[in-house]
N, C-alpha and C. Protein backbone atom coordinates (compact mmCIF):
# COMPACT_ATOMS: atom_id res chain seq x y z
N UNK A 1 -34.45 -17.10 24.28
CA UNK A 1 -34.45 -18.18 23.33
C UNK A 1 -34.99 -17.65 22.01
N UNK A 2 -34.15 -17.89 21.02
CA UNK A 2 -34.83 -17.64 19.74
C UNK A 2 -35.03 -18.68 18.81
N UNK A 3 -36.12 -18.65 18.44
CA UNK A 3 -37.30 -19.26 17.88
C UNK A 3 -37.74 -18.97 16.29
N UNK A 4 -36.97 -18.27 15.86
CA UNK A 4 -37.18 -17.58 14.44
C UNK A 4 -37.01 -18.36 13.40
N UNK A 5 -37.50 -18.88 12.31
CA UNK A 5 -36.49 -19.06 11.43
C UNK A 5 -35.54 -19.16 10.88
N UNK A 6 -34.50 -19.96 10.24
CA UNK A 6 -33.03 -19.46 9.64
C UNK A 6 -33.13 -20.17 8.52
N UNK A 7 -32.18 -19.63 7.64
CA UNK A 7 -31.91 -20.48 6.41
C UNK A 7 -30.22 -20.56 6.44
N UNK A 8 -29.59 -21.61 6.16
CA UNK A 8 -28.62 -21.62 5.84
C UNK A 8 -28.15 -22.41 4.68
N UNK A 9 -26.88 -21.48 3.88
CA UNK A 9 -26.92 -22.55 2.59
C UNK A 9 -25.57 -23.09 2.86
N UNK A 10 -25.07 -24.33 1.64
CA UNK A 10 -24.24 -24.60 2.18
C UNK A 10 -23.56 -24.76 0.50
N UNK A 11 -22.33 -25.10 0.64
CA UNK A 11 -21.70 -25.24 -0.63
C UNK A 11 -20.83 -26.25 -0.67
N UNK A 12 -20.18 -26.83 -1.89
CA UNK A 12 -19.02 -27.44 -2.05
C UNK A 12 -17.86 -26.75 -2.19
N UNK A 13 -16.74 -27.36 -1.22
CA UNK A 13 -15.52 -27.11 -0.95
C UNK A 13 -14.88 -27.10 -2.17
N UNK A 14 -14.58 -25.75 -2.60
CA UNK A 14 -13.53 -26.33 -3.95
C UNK A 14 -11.97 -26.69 -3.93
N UNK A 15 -11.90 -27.69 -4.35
CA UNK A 15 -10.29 -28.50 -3.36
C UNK A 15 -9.88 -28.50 -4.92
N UNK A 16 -9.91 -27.89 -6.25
CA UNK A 16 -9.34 -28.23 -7.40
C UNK A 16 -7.78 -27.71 -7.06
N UNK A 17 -7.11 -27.16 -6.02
CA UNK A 17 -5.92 -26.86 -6.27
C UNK A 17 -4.79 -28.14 -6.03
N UNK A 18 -5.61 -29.25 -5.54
CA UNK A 18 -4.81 -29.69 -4.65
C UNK A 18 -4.38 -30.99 -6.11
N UNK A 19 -3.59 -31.66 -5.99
CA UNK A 19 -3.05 -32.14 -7.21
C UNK A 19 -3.23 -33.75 -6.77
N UNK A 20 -3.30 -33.75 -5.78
CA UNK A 20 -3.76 -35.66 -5.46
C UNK A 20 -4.22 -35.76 -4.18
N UNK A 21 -4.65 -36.48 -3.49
CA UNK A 21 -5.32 -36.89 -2.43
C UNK A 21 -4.15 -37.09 -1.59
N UNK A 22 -2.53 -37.62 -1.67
CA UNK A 22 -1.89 -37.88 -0.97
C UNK A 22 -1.80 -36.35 0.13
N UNK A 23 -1.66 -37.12 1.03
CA UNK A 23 -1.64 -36.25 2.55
C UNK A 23 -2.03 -35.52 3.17
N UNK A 24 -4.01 -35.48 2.31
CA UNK A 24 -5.12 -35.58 3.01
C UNK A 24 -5.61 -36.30 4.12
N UNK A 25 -4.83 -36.90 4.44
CA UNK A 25 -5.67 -38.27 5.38
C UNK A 25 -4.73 -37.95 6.74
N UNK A 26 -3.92 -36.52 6.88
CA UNK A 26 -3.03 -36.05 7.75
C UNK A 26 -3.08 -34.73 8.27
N UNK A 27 -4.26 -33.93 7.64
CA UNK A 27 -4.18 -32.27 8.44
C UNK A 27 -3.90 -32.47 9.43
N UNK A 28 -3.31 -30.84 9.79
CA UNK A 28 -3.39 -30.74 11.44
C UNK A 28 -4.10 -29.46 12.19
N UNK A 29 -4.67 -29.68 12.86
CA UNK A 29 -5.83 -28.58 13.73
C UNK A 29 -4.94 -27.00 13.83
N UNK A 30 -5.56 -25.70 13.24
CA UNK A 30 -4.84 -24.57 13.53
C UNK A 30 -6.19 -24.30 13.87
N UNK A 31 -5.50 -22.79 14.74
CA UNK A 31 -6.39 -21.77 15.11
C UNK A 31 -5.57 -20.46 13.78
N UNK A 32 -6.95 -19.98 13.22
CA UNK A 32 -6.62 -18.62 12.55
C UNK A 32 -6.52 -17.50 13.02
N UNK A 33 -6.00 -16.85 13.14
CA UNK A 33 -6.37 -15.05 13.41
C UNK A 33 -6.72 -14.11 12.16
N UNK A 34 -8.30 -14.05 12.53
CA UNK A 34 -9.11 -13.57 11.49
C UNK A 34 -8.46 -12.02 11.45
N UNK A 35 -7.98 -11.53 12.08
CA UNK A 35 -7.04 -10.49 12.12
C UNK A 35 -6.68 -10.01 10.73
N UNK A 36 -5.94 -10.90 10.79
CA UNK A 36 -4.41 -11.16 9.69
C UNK A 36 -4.57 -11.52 8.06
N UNK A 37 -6.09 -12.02 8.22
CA UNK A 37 -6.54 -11.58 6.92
C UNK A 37 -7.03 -10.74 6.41
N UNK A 38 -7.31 -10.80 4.97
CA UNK A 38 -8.11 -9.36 4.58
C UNK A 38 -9.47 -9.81 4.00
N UNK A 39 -10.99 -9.19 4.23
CA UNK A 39 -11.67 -9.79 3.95
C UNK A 39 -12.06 -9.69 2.18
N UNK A 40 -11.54 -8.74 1.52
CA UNK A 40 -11.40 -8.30 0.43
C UNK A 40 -10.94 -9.74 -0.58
N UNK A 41 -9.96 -9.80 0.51
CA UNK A 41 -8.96 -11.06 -0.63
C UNK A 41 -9.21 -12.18 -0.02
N UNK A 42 -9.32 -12.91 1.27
CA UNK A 42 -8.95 -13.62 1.61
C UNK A 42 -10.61 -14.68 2.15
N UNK A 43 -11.68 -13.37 2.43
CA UNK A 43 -13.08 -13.92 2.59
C UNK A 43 -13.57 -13.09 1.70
N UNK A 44 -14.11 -13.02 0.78
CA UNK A 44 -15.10 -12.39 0.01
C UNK A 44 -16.32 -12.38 0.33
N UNK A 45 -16.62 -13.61 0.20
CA UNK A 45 -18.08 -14.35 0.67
C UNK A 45 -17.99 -15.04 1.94
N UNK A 46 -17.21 -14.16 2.85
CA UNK A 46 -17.60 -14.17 4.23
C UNK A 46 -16.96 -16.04 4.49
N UNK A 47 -15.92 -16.22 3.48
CA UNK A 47 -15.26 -17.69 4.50
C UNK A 47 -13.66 -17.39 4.14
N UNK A 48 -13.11 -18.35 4.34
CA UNK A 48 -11.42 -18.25 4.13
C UNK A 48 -11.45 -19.22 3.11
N UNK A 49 -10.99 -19.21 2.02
CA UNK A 49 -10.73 -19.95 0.85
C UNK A 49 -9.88 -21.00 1.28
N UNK A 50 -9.79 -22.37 1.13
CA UNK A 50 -9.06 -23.87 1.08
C UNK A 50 -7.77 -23.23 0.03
N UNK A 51 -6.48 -23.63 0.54
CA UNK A 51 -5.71 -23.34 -0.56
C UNK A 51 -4.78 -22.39 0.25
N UNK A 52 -5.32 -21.49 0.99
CA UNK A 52 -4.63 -20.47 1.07
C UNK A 52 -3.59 -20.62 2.02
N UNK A 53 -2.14 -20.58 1.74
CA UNK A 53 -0.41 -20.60 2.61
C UNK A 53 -0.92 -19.63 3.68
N UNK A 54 -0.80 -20.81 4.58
CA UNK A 54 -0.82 -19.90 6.01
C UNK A 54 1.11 -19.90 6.48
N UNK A 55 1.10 -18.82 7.48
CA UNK A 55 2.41 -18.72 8.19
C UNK A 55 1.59 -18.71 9.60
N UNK A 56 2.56 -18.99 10.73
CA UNK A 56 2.45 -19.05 12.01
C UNK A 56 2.51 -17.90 12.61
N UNK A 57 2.12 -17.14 13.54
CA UNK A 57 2.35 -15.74 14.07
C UNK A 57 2.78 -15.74 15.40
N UNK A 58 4.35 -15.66 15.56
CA UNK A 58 5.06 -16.15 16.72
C UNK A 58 4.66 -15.29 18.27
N UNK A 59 4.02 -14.68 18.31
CA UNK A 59 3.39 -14.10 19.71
C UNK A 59 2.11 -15.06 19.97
N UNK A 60 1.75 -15.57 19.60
CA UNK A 60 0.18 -15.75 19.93
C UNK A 60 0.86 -17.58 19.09
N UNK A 61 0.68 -18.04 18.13
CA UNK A 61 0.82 -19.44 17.98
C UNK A 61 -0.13 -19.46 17.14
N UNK A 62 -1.05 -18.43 16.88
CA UNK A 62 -2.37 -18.45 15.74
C UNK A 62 -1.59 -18.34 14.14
N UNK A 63 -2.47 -18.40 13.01
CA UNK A 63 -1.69 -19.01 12.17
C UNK A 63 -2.73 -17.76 11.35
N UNK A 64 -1.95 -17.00 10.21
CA UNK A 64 -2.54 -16.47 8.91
C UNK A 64 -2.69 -16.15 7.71
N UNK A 65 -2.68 -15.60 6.61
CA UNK A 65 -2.31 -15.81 5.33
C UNK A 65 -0.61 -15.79 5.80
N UNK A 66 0.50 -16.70 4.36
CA UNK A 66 1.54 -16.12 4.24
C UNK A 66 1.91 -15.13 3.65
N UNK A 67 3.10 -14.16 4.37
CA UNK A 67 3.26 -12.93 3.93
C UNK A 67 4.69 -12.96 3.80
N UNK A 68 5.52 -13.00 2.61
CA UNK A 68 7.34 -13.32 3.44
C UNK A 68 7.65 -11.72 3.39
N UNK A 69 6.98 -10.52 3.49
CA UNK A 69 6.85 -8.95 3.82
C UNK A 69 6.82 -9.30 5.08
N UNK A 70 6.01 -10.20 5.98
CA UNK A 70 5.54 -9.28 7.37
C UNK A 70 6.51 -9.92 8.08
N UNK A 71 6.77 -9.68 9.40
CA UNK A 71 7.44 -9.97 10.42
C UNK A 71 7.56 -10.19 12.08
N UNK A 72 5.98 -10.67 11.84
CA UNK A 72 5.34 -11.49 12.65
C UNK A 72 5.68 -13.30 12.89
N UNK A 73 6.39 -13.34 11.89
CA UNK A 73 6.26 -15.40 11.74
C UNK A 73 5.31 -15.43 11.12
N UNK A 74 4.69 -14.84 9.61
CA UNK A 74 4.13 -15.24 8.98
C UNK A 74 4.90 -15.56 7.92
N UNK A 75 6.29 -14.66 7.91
CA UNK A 75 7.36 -14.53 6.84
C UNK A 75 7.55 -15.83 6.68
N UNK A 76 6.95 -16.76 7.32
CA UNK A 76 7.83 -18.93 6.60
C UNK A 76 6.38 -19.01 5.97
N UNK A 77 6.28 -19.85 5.45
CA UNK A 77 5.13 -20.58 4.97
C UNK A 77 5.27 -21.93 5.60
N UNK A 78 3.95 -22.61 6.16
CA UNK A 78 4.38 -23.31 7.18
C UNK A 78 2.95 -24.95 6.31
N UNK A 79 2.39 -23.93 5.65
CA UNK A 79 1.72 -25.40 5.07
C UNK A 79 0.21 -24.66 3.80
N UNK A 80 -1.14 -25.61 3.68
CA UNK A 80 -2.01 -24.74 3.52
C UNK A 80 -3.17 -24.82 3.84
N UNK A 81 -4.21 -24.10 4.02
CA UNK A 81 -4.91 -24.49 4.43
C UNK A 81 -6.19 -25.56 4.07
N UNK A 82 -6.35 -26.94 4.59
CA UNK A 82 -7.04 -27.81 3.95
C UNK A 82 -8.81 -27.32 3.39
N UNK A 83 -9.58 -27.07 4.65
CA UNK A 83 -10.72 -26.53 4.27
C UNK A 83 -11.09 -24.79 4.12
N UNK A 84 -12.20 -24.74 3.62
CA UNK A 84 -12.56 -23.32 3.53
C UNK A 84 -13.33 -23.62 5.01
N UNK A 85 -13.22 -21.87 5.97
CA UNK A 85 -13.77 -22.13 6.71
C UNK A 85 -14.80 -20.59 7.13
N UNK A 86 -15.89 -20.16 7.84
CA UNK A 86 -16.30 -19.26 7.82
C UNK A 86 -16.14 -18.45 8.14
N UNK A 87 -15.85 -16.91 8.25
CA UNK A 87 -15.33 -16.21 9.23
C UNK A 87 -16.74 -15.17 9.91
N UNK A 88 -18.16 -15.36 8.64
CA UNK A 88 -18.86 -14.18 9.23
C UNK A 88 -19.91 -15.16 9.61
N UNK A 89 -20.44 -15.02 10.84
CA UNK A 89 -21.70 -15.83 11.41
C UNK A 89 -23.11 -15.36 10.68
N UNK A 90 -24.20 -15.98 10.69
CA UNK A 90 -25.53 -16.16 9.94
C UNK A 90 -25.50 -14.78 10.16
N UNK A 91 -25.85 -14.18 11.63
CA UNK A 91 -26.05 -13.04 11.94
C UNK A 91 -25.12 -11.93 11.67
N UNK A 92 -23.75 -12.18 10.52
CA UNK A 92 -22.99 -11.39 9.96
C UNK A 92 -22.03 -10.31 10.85
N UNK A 93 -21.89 -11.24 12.02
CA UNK A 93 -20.90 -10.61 13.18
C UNK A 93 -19.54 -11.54 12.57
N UNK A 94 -18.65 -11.11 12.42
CA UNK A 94 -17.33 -11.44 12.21
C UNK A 94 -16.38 -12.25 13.06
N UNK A 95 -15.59 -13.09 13.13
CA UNK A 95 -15.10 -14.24 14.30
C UNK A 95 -13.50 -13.57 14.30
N UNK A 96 -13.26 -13.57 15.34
CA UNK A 96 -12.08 -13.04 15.88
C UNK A 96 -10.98 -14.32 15.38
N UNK A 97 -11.38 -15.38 16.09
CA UNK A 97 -10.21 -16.82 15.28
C UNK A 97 -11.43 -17.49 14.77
N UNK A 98 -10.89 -18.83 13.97
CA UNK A 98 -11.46 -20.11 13.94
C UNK A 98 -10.56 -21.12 13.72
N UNK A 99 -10.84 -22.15 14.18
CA UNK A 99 -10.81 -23.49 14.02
C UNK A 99 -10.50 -23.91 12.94
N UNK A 100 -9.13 -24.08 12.03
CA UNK A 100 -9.06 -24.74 10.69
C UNK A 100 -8.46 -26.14 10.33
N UNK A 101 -7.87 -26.94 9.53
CA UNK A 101 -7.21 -27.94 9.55
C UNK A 101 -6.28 -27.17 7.89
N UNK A 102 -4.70 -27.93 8.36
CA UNK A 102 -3.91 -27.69 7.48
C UNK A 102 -3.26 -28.38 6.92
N UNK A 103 -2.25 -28.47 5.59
CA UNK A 103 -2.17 -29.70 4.79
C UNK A 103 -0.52 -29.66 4.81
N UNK A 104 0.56 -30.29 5.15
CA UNK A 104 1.77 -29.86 5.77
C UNK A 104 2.85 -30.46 4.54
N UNK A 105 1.77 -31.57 4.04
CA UNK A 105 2.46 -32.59 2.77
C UNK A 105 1.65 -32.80 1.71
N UNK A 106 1.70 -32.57 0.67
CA UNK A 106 0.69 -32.95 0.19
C UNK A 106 1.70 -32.44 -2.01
N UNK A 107 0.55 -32.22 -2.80
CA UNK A 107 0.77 -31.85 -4.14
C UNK A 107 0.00 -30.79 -4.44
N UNK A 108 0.42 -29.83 -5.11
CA UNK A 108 -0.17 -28.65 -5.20
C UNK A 108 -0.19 -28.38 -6.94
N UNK A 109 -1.56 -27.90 -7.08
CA UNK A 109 -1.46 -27.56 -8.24
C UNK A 109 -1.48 -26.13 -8.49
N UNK A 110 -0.35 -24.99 -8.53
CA UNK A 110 0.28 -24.01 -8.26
C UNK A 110 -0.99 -22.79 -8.91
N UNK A 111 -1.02 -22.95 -10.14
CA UNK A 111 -2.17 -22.06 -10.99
C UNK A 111 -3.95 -22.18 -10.05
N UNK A 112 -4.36 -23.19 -9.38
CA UNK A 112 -5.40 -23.01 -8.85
C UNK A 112 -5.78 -22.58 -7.52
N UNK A 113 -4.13 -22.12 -6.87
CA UNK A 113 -4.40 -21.63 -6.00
C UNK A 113 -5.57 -20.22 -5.49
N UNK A 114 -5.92 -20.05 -4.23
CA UNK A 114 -6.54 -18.85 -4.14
C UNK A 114 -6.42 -17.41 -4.31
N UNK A 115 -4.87 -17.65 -4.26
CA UNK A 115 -3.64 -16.75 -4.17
C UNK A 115 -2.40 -17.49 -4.35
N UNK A 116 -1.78 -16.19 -5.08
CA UNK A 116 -0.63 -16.84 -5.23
C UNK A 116 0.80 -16.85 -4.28
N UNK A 117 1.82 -17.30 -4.61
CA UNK A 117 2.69 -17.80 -3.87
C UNK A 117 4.07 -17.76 -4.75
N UNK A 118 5.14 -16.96 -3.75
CA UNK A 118 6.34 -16.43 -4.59
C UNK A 118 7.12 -17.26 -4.16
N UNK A 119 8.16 -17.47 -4.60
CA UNK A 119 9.57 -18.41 -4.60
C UNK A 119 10.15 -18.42 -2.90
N UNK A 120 10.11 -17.70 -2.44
CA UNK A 120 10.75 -18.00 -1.00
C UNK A 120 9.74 -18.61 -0.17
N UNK A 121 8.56 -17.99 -0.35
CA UNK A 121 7.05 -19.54 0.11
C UNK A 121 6.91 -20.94 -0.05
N UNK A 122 7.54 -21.15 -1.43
CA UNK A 122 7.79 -22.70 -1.75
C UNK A 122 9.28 -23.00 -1.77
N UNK A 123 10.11 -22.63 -1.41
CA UNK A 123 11.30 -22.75 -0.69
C UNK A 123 10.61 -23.34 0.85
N UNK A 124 10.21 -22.41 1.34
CA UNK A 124 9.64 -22.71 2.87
C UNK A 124 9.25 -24.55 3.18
N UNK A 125 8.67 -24.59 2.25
CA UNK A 125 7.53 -25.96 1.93
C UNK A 125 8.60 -27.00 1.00
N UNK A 126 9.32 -26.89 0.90
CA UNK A 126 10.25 -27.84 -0.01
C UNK A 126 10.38 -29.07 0.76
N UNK A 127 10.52 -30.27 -0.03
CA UNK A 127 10.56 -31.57 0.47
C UNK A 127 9.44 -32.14 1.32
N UNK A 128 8.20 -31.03 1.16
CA UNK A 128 7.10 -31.65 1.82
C UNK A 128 6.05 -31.52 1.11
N UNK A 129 5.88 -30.33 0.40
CA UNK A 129 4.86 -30.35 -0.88
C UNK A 129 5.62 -29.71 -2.17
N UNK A 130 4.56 -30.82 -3.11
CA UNK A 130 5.33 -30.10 -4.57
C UNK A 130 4.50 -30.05 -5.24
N UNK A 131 4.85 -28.64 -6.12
CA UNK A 131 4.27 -27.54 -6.77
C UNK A 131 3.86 -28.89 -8.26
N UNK A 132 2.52 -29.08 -9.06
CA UNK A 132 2.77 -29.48 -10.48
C UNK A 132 1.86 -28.37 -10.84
């Protein structure tokens, strides 16, 4: 049993990409494969940035950045991701998946993304989210 001290801080979610509230009130539960990201780009500060186009990864059903290069089933863009979520624990051990929620419909405000996103990505997403 440990008994030590901890501090943990916590922050606000920055959701400025998202362009209206419509079809927030609808995520749907993914599992990530911390894999498939890079922590360079994708966790800096040890979380996964809100915002970021996930694709599906057709062996496994886990979901990771979009890539329309790779050829895993990440090549669709399948939505984005609603919250930021953590990938490195207090104790700075790294998480194999996590637990995210994703935004399938919604308005995007294209310039505030975390990353960006090329023309066959929002092809992918057409008639369900739109780019202002």
């Amino acid at each position: 049993m440990d008994l030590s001290l901890k501090s943990e801080s916590f922050g606000q979610d920055r959701r400025d990409w998202l362009g209206s509230a419509h079809g927030t009130d609808a995520p749907v539960p993914v599992t990530l494969d911390v894999s498939k990201f890079t922590s360079g780009t994708h966790y800096p500060q040890g979380f996964i940035k809100s915002g970021i186009p996930l694709g599906k990864v057709t062996a496994t059903s886990r979901y990771g950045p979009y890539d329309n290069a790779a050829t895993d089933g990440r090549e669709v863009c399948i939505g984005f991701l609603f919250t930021d979520q953590n990938v490195i624990s207090p104790r700075g051990v790294a998480s194999t998946t996590v637990i995210g929620s994703m935004l399938l419909h919604c308005f995007i405000r294209e310039a505030k993304l975390p990353v960006s996103i090329d023309s066959a990505g929002k092809a992918d997403v057409a008639g369900r989210v739109v780019f202002v």
